[in-house]
C-alpha atoms as a PDB file:
ATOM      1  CA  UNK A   1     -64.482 -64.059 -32.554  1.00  0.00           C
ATOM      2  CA  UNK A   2     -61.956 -64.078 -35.444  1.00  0.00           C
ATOM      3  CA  UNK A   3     -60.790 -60.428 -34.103  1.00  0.00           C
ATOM      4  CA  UNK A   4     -60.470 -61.549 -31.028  1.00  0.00           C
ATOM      5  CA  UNK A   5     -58.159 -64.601 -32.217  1.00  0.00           C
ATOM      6  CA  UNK A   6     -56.157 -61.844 -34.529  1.00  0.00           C
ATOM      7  CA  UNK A   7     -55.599 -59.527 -31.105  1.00  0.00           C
ATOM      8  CA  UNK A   8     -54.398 -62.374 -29.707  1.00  0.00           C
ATOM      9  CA  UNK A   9     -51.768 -62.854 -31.838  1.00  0.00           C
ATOM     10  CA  UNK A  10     -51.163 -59.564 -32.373  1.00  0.00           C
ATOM     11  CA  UNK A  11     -50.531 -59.361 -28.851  1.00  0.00           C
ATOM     12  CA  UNK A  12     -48.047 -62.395 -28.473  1.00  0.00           C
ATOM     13  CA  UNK A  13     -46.027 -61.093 -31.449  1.00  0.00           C
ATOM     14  CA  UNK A  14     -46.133 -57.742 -29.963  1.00  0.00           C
ATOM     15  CA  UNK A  15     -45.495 -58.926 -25.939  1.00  0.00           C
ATOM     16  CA  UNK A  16     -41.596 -59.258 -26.371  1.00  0.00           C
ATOM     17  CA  UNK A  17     -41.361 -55.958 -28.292  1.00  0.00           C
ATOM     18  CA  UNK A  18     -41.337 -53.257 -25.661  1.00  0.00           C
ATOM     19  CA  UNK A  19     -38.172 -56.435 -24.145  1.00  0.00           C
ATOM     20  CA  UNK A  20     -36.146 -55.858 -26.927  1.00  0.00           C
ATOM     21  CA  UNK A  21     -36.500 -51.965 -26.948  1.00  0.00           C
ATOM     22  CA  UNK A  22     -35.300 -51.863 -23.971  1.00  0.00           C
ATOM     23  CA  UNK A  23     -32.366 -54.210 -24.430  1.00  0.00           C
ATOM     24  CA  UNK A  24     -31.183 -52.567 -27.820  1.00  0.00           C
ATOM     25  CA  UNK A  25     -31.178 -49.281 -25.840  1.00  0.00           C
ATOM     26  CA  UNK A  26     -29.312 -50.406 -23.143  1.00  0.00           C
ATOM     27  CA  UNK A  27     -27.111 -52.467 -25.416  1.00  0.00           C
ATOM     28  CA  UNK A  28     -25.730 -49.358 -26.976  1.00  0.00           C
ATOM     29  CA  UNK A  29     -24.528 -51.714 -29.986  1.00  0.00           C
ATOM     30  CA  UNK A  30     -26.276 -53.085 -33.254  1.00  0.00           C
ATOM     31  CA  UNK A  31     -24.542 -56.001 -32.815  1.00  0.00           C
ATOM     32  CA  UNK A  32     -26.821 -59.948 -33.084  1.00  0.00           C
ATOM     33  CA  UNK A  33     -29.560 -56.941 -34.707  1.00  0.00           C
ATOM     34  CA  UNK A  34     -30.873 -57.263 -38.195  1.00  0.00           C
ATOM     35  CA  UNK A  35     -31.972 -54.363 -40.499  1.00  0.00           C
ATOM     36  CA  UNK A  36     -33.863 -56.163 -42.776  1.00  0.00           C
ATOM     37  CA  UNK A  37     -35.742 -58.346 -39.834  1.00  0.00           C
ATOM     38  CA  UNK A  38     -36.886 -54.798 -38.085  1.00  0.00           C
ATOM     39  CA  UNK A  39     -37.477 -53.714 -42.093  1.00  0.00           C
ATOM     40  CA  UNK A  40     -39.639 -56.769 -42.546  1.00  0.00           C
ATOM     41  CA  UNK A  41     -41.563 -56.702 -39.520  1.00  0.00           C
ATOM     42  CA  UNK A  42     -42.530 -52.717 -40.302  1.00  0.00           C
ATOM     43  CA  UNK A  43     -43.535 -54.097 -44.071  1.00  0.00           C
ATOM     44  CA  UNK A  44     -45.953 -56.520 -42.734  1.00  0.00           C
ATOM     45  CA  UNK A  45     -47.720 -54.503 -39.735  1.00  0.00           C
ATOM     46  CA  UNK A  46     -47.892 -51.858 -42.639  1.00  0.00           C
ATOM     47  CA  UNK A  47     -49.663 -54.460 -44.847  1.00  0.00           C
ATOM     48  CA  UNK A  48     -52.033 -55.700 -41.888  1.00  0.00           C
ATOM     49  CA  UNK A  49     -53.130 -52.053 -41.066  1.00  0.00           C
ATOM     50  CA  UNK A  50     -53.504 -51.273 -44.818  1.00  0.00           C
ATOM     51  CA  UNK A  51     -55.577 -54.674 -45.096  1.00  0.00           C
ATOM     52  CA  UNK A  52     -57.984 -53.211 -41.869  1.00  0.00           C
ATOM     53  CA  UNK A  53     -58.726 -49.887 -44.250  1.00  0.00           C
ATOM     54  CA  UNK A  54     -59.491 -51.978 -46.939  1.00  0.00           C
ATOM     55  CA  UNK A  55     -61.761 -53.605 -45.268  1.00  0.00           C
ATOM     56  CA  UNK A  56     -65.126 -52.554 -45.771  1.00  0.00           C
ATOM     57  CA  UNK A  57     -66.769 -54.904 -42.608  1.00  0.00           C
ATOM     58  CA  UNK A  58     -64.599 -54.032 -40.454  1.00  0.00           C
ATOM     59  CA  UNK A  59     -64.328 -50.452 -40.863  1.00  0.00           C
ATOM     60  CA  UNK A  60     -68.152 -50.309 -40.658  1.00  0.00           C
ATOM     61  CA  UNK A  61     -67.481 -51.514 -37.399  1.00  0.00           C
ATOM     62  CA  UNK A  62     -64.800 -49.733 -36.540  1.00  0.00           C
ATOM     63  CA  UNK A  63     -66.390 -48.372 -33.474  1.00  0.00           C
ATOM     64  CA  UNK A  64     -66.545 -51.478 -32.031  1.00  0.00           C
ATOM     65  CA  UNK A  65     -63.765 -53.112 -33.261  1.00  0.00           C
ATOM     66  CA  UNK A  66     -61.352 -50.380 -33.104  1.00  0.00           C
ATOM     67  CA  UNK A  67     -58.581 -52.378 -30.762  1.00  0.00           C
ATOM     68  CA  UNK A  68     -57.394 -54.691 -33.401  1.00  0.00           C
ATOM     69  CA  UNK A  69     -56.129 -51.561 -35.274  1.00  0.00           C
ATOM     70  CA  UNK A  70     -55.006 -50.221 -31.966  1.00  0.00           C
ATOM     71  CA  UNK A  71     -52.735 -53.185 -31.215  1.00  0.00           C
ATOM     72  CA  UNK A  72     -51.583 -53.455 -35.135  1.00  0.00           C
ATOM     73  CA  UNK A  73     -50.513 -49.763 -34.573  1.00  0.00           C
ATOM     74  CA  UNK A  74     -48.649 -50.310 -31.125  1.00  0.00           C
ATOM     75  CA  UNK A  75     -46.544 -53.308 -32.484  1.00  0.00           C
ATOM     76  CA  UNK A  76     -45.473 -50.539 -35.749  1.00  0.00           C
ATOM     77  CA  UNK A  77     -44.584 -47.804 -32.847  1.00  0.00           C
ATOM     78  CA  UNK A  78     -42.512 -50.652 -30.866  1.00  0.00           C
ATOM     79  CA  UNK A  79     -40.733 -51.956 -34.214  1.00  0.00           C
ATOM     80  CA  UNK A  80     -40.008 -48.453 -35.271  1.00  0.00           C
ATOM     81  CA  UNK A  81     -38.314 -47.373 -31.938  1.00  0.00           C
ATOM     82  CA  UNK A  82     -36.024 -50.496 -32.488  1.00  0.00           C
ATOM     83  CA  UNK A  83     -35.159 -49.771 -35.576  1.00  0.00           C
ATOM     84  CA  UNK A  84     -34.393 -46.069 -34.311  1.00  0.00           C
ATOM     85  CA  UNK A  85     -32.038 -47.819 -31.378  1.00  0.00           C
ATOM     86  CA  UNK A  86     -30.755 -49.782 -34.555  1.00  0.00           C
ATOM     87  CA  UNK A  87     -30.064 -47.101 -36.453  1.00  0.00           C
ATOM     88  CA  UNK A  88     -28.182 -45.161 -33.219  1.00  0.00           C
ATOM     89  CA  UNK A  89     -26.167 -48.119 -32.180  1.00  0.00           C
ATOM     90  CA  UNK A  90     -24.807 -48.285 -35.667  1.00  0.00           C
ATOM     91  CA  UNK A  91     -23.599 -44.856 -35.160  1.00  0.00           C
ATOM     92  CA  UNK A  92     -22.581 -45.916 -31.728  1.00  0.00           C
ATOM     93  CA  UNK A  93     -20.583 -48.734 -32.965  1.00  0.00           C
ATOM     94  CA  UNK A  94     -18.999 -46.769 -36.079  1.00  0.00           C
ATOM     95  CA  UNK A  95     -17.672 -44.277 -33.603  1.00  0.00           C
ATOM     96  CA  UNK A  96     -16.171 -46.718 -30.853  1.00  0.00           C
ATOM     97  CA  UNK A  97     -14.303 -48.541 -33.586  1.00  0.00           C
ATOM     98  CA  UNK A  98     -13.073 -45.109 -34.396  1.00  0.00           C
ATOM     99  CA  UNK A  99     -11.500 -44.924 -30.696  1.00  0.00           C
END
């Protein structure tokens, strides 16, 4: 049960993710964006998929349990493409001032 309650919050931090991808890309600018917010957020999905490998009950489990990892991992991916469209709509926004 308590993996079940940590996928679902997982999943409602994660749910607006895959939003703001989108709307950074299309937003072309870094602008209302933080650095060390995206930075942060990495640091502690690192630390909660570090914690599930240092877990010896759960990784005896793994097999069955493998989709709270899954979800940690998918929330990293989402918060590294931001910071990716973070770091390209600095460059963006360096080169329009240059205009």
């Amino acid at each position: 049960m308590a993996e079940i309650l940590e996928v679902i919050m997982i999943v409602s931090f994660g749910a607006s993710w895959p939003l703001n991808v989108l709307k950074s890309y299309r937003a072309r600018t870094a602008k209302g964006k933080s650095l060390a917010f995206l930075l942060l957020i990495l640091f502690g999905y690192v630390a909660g998929i570090a914690s599930k490998f240092m877990n010896e009950a759960y990784m005896a489990a793994f097999a069955q349990k493998w989709y709270v990892l899954f979800f940690y991992c998918l929330n990293f991916i989402m918060v590294a493409i931001d910071l990716a469209l973070y770091i390209r709509n600095c460059k963006l926004d360096k080169q329009n001032q240059t205009k």
